[in-house]
PDB file of N, CA and C in Angstrom:
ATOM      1  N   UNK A   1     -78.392 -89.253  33.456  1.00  0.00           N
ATOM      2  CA  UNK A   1     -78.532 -89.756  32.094  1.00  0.00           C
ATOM      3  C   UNK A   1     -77.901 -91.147  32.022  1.00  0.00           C
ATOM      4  N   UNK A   2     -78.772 -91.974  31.560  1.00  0.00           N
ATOM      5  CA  UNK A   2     -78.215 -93.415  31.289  1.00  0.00           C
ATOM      6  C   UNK A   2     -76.778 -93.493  30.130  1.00  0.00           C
ATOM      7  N   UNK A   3     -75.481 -94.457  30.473  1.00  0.00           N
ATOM      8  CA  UNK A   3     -74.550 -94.412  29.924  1.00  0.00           C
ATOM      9  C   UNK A   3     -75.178 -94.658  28.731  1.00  0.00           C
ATOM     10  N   UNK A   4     -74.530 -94.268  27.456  1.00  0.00           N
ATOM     11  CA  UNK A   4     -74.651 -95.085  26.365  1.00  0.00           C
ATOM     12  C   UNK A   4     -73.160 -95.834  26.083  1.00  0.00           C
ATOM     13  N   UNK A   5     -74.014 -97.322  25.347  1.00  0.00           N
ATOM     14  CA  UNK A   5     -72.692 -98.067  25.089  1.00  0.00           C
ATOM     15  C   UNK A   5     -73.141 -98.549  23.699  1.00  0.00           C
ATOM     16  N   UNK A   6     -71.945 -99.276  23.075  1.00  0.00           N
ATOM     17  CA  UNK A   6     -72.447 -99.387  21.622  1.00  0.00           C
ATOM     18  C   UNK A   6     -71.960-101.217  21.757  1.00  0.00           C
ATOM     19  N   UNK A   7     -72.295-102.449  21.272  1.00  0.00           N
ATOM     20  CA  UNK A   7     -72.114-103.600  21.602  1.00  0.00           C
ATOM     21  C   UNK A   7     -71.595-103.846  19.862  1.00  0.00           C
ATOM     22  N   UNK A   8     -70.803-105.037  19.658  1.00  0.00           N
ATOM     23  CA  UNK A   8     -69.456-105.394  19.051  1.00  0.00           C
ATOM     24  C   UNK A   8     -70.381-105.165  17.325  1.00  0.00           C
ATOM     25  N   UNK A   9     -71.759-105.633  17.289  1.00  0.00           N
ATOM     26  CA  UNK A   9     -72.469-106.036  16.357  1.00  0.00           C
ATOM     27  C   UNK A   9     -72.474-103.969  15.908  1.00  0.00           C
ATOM     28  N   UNK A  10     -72.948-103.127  16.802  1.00  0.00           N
ATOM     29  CA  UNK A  10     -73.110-101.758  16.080  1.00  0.00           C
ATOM     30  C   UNK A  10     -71.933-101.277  15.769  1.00  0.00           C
ATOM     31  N   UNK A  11     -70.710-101.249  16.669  1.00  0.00           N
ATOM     32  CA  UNK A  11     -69.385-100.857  15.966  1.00  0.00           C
ATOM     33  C   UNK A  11     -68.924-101.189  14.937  1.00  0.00           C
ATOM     34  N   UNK A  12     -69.256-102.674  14.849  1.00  0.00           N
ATOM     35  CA  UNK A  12     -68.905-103.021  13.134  1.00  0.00           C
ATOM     36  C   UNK A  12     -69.821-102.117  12.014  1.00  0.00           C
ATOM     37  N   UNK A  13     -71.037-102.598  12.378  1.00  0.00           N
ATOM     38  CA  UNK A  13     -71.720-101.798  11.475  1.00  0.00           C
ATOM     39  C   UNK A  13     -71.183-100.117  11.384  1.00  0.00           C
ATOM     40  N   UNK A  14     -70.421 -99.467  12.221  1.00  0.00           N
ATOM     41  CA  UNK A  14     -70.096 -98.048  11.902  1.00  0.00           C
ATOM     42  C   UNK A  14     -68.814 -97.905  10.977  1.00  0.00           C
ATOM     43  N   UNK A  15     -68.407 -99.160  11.476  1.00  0.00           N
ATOM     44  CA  UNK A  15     -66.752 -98.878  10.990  1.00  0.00           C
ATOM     45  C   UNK A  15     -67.560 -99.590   9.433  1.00  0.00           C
ATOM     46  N   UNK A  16     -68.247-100.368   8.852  1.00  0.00           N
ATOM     47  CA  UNK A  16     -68.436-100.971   7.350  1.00  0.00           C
ATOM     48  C   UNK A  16     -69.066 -99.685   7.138  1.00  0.00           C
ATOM     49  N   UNK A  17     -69.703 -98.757   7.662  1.00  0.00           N
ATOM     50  CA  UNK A  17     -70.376 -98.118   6.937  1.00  0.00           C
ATOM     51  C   UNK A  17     -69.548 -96.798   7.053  1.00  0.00           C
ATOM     52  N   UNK A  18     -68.383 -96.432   7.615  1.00  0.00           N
ATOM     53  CA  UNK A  18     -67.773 -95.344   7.249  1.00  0.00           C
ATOM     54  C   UNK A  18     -66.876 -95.577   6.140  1.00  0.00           C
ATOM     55  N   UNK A  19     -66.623 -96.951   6.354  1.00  0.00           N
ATOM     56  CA  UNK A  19     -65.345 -97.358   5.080  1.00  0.00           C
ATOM     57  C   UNK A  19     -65.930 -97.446   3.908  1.00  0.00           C
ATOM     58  N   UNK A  20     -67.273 -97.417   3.512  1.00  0.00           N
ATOM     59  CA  UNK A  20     -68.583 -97.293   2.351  1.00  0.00           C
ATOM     60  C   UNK A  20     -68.209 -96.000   1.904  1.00  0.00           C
ATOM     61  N   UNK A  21     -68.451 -94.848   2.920  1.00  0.00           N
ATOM     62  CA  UNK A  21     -68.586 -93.819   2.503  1.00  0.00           C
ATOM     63  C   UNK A  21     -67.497 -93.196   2.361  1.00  0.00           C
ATOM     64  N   UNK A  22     -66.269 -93.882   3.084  1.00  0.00           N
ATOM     65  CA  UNK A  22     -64.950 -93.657   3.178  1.00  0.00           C
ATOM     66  C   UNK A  22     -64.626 -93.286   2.036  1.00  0.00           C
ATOM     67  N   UNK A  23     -64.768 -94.825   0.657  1.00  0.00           N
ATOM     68  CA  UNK A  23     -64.423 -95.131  -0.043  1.00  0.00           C
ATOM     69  C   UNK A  23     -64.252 -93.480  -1.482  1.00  0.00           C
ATOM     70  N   UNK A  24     -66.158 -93.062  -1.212  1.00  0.00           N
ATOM     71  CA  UNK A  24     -66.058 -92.011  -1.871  1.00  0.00           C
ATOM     72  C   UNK A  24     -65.671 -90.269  -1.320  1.00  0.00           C
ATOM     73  N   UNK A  25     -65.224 -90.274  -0.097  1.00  0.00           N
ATOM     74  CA  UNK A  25     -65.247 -88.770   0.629  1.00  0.00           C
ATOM     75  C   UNK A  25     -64.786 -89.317   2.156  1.00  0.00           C
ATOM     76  N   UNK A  26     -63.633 -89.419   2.352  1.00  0.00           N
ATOM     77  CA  UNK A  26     -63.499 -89.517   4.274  1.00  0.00           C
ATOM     78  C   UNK A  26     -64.278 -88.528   4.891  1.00  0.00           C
ATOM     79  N   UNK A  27     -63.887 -87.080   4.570  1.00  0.00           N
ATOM     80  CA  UNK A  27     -64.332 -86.028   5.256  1.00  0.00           C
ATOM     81  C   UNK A  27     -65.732 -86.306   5.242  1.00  0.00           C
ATOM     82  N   UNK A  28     -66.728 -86.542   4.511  1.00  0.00           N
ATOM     83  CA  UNK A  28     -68.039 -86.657   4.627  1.00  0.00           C
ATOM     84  C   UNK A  28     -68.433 -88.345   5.072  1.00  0.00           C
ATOM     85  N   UNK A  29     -67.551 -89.149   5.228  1.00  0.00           N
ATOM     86  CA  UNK A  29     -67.359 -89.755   6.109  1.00  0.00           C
ATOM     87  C   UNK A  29     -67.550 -90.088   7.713  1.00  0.00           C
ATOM     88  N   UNK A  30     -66.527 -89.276   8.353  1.00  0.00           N
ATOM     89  CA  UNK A  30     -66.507 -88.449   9.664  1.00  0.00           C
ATOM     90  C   UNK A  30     -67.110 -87.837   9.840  1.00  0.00           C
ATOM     91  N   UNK A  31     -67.980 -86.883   9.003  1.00  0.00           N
ATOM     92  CA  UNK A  31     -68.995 -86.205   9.432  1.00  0.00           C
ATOM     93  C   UNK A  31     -70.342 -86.818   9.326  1.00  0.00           C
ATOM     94  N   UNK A  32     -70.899 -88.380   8.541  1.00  0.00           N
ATOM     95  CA  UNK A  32     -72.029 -88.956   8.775  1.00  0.00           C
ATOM     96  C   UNK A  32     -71.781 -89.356  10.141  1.00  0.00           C
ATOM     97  N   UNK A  33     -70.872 -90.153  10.661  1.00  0.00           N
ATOM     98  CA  UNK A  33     -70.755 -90.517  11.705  1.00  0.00           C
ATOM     99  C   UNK A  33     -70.719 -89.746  13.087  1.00  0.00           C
ATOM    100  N   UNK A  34     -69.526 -88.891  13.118  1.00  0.00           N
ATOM    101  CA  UNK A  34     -69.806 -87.757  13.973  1.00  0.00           C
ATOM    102  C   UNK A  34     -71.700 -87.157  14.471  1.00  0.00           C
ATOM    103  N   UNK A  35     -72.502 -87.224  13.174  1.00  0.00           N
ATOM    104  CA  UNK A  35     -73.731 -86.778  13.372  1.00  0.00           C
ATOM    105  C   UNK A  35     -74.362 -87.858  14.172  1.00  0.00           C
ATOM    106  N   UNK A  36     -74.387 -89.253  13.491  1.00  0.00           N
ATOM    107  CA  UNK A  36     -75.159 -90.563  13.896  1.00  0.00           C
ATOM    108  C   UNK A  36     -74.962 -90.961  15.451  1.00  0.00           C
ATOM    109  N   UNK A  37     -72.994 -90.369  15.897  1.00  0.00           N
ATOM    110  CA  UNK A  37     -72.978 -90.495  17.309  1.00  0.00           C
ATOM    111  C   UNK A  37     -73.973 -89.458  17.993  1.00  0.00           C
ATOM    112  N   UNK A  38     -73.615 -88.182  17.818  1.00  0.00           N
ATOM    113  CA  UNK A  38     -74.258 -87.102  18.323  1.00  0.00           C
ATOM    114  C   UNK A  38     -75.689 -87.345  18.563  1.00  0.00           C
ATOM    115  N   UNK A  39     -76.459 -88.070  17.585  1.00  0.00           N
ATOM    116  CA  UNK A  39     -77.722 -88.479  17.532  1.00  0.00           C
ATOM    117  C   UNK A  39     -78.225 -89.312  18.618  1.00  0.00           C
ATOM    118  N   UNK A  40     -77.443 -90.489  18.906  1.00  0.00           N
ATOM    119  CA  UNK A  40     -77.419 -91.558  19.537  1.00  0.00           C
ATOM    120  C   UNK A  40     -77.389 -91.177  21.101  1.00  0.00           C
ATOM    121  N   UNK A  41     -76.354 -89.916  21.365  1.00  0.00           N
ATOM    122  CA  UNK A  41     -76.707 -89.451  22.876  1.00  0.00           C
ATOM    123  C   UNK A  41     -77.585 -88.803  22.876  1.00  0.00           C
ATOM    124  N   UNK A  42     -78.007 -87.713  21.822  1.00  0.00           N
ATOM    125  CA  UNK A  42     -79.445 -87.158  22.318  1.00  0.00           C
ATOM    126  C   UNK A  42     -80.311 -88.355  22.937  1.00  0.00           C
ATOM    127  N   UNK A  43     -80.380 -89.622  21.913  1.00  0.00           N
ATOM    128  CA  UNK A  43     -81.478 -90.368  22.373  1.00  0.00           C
ATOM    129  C   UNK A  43     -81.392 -91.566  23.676  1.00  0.00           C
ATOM    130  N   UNK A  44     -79.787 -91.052  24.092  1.00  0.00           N
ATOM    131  CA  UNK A  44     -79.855 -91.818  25.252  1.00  0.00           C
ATOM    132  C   UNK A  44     -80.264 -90.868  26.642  1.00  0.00           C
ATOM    133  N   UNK A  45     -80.127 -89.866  26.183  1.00  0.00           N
ATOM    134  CA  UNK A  45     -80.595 -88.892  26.959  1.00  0.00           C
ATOM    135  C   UNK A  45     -82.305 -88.888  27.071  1.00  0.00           C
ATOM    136  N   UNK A  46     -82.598 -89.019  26.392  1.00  0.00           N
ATOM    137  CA  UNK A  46     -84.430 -89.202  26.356  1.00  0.00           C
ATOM    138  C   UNK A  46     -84.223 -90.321  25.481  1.00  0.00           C
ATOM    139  N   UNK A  47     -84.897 -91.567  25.666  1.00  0.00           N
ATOM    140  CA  UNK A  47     -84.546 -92.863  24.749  1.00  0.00           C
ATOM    141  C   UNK A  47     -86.104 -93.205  24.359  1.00  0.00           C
ATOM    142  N   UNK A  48     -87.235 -92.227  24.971  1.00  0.00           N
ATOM    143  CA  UNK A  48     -88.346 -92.549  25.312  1.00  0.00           C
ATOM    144  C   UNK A  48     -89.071 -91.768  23.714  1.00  0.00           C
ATOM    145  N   UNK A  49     -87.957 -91.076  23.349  1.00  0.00           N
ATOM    146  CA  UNK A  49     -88.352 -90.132  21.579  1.00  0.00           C
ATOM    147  C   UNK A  49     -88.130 -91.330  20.486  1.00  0.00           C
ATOM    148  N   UNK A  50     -87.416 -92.347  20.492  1.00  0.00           N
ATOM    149  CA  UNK A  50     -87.660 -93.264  19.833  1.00  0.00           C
ATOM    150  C   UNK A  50     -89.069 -94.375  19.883  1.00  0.00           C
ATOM    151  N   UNK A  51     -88.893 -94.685  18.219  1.00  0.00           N
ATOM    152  CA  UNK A  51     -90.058 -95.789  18.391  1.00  0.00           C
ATOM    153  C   UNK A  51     -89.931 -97.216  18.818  1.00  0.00           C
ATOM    154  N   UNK A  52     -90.960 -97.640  19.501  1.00  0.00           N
ATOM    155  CA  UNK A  52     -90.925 -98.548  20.278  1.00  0.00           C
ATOM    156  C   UNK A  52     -91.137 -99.932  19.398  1.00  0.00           C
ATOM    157  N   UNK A  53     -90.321-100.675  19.652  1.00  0.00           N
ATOM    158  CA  UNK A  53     -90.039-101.529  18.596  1.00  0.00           C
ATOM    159  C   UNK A  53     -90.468-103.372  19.633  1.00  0.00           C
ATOM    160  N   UNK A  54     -91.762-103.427  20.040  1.00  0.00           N
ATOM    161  CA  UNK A  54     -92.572-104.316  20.730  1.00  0.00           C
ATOM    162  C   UNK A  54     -92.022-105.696  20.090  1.00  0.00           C
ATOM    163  N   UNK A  55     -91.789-106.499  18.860  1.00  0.00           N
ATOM    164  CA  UNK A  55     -91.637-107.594  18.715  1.00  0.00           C
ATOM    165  C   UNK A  55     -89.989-107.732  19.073  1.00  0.00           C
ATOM    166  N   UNK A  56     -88.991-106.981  18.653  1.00  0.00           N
ATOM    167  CA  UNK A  56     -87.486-106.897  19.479  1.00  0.00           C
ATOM    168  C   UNK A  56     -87.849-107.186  21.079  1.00  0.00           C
ATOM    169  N   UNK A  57     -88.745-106.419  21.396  1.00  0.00           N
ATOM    170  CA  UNK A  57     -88.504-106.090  22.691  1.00  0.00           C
ATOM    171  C   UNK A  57     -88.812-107.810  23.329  1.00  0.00           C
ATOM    172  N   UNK A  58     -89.504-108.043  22.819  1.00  0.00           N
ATOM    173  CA  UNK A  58     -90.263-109.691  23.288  1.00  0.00           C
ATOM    174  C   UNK A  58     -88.975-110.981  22.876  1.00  0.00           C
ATOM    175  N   UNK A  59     -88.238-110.489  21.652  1.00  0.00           N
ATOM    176  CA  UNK A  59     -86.257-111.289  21.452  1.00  0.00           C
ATOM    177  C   UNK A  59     -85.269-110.830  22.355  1.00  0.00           C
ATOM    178  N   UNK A  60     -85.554-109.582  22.821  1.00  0.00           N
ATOM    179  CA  UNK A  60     -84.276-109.437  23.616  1.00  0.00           C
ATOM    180  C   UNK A  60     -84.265-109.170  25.014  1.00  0.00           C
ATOM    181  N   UNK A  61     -85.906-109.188  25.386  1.00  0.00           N
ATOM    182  CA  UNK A  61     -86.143-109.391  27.025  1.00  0.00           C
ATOM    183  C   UNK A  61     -85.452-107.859  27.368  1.00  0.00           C
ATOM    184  N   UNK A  62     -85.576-106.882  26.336  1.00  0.00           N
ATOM    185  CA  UNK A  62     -85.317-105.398  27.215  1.00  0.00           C
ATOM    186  C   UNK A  62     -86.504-104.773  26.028  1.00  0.00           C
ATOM    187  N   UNK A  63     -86.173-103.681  26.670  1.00  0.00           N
ATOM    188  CA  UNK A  63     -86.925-102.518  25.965  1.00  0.00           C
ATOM    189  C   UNK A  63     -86.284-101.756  24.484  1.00  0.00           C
ATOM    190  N   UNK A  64     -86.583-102.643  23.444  1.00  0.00           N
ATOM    191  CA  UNK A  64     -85.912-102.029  22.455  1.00  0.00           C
ATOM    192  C   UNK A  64     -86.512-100.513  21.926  1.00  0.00           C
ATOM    193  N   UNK A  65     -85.514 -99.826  21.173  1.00  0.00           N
ATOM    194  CA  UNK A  65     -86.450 -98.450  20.261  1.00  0.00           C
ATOM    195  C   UNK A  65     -85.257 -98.579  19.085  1.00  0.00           C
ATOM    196  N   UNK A  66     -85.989 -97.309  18.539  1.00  0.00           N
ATOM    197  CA  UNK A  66     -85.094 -97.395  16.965  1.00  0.00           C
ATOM    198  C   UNK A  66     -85.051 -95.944  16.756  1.00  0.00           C
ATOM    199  N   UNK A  67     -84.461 -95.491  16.223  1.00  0.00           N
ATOM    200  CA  UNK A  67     -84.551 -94.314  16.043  1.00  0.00           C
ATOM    201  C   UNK A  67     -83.777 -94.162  14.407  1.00  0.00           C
ATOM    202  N   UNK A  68     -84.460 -93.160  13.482  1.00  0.00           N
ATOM    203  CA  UNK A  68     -83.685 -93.038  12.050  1.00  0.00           C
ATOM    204  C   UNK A  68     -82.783 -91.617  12.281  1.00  0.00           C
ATOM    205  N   UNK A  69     -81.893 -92.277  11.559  1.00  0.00           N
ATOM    206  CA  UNK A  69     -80.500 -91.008  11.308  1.00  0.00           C
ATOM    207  C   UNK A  69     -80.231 -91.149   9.550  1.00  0.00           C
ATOM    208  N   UNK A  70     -80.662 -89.773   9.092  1.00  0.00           N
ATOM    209  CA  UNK A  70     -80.814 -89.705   8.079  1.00  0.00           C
ATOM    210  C   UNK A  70     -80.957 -91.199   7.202  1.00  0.00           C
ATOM    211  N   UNK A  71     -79.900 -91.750   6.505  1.00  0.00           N
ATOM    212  CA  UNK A  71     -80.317 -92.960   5.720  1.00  0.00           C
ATOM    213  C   UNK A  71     -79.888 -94.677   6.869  1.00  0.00           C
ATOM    214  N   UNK A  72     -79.879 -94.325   7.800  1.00  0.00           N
ATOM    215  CA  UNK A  72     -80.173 -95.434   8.865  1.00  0.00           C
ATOM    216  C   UNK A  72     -80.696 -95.497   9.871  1.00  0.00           C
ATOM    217  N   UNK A  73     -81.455 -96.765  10.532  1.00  0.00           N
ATOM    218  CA  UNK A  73     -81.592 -96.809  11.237  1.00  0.00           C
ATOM    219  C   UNK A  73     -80.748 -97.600  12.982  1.00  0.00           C
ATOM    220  N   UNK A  74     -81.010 -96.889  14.187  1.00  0.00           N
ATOM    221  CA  UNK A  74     -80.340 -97.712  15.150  1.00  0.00           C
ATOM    222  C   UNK A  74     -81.426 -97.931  15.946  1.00  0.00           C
ATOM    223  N   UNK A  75     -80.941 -99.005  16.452  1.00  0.00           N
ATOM    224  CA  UNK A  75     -81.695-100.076  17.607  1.00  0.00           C
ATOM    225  C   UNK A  75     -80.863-100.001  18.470  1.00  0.00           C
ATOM    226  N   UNK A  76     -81.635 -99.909  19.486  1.00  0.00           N
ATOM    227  CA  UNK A  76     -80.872 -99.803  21.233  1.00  0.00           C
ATOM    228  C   UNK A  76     -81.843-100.423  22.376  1.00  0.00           C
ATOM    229  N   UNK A  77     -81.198-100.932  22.915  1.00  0.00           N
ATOM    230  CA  UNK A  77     -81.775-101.666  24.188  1.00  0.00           C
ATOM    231  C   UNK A  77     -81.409-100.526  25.453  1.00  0.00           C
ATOM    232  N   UNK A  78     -83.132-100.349  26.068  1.00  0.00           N
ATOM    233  CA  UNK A  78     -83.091 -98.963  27.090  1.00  0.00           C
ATOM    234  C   UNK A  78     -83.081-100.466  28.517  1.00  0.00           C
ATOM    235  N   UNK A  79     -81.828 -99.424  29.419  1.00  0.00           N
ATOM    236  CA  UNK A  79     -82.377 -99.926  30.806  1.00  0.00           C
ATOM    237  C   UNK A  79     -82.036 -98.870  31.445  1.00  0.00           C
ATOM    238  N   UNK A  80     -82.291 -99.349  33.304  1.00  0.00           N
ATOM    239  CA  UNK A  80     -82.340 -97.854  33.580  1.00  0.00           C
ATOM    240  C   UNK A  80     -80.735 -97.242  34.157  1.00  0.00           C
ATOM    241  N   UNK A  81     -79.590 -97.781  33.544  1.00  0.00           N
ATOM    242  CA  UNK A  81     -78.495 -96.961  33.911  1.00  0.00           C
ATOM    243  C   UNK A  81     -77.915 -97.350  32.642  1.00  0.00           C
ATOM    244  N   UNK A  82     -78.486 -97.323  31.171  1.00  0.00           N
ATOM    245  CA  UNK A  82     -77.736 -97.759  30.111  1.00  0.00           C
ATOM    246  C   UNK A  82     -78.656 -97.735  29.181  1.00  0.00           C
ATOM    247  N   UNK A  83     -78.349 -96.904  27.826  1.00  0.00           N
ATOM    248  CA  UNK A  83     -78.810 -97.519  26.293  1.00  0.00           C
ATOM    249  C   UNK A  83     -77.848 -97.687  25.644  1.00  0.00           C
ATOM    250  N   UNK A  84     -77.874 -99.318  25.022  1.00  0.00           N
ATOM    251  CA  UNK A  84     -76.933 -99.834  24.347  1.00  0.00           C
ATOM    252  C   UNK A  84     -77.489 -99.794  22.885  1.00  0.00           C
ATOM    253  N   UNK A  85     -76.715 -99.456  22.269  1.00  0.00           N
ATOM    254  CA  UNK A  85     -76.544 -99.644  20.765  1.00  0.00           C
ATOM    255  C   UNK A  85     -76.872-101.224  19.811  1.00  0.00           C
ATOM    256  N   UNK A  86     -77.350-101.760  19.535  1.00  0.00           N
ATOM    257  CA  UNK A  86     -77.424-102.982  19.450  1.00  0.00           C
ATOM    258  C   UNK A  86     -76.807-103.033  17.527  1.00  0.00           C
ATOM    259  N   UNK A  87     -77.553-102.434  16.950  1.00  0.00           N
ATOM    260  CA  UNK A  87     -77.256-102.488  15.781  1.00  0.00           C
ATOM    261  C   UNK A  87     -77.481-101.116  15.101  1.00  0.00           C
ATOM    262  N   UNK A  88     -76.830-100.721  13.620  1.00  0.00           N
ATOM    263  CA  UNK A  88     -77.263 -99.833  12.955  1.00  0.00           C
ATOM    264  C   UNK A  88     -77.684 -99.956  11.628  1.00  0.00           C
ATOM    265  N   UNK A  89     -78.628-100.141  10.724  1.00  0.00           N
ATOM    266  CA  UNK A  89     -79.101-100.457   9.493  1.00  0.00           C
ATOM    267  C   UNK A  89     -79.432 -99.882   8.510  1.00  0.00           C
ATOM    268  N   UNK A  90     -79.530-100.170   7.684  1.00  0.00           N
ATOM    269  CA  UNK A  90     -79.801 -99.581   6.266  1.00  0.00           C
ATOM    270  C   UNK A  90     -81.080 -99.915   6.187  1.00  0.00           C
ATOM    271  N   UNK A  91     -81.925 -99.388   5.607  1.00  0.00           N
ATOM    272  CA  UNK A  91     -83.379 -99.722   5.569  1.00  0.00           C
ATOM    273  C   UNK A  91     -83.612-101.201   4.495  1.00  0.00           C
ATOM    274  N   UNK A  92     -82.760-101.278   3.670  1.00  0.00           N
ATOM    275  CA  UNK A  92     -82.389-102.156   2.762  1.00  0.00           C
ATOM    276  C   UNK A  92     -82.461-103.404   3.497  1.00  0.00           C
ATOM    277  N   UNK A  93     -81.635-102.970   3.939  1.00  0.00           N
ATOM    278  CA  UNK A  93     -80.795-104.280   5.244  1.00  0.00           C
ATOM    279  C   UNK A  93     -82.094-105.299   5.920  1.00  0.00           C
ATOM    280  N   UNK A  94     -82.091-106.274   6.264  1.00  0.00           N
ATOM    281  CA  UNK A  94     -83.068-107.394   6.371  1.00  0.00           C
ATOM    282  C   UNK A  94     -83.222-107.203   7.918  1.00  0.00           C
ATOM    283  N   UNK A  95     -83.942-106.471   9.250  1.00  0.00           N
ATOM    284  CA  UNK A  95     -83.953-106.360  10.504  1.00  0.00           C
ATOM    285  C   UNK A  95     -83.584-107.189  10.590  1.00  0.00           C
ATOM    286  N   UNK A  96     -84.738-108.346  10.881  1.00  0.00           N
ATOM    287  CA  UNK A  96     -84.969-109.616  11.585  1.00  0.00           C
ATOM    288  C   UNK A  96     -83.631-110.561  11.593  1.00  0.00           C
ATOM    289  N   UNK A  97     -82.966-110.769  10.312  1.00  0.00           N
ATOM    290  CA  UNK A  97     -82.137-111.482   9.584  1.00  0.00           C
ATOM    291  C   UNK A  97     -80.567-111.138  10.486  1.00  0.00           C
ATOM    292  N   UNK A  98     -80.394-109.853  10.779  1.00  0.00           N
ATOM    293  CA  UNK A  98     -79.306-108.747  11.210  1.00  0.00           C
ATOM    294  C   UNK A  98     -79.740-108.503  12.722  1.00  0.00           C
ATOM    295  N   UNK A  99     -80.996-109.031  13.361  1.00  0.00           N
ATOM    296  CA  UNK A  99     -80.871-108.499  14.932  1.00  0.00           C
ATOM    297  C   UNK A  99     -80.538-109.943  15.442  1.00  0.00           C
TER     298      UNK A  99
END
C-alpha cells in the first residue's frame, strides 16, 4: 500500500476546519476528522475509487483524484509508493483559486 502523506497546504486546512467545528462541539470535532483521516487511507489504499480530476492532473504533472467526505472534498496526488494529500475543501471553497 502506497504511504499516505498529507503536504503543509492540507494540514492547515484540517487544523482551520477542526477549529470551525471546534468552535461549536470539540467532541464532534475529533470525530469529523478522525472519519476524514480514516477515509483518506481507505483511499490510499485503492486511490483508483476516486474521481479523476484530468485538468489538476495536467497543473501538477501527477495523477490527481478527489474524493468527497461528507461536506468536503480532498485532492491527492497518486504515485506509485505515495498518495499525498494536497488539499481539503469545502465545496464553497474556489478549487482552482485554493490548488
Amino acid at each position: 500500500m502506497p504511504a499516505l502523506r498529507w503536504t503543509a497546504f492540507a494540514k492547515a486546512d484540517l487544523d482551520n476546519l477542526w477549529f470551525h467545528i471546534a468552535q461549536g462541539n470539540v467532541n464532534a470535532a475529533d470525530q469529523y476528522l478522525s472519519g476524514l483521516e480514516l477515509a483518506a487511507l481507505r483511499h490510499a489504499a485503492t486511490p483508483e475509487m476516486g474521481r479523476n480530476e484530468p485538468e489538476l492532473s495536467e497543473k501538477f504533472a501527477d495523477s490527481i483524484r478527489s474524493f468527497r467526505f461528507r461536506n468536503h472534498r480532498l485532492y491527492f496526488a497518486v504515485r506509485l509508493d505515495e498518495v499525498r494529500v494536497i488539499r481539503v475543501l469545502h465545496p464553497r471553497q474556489d478549487r482552482d483559486a485554493n490548488m
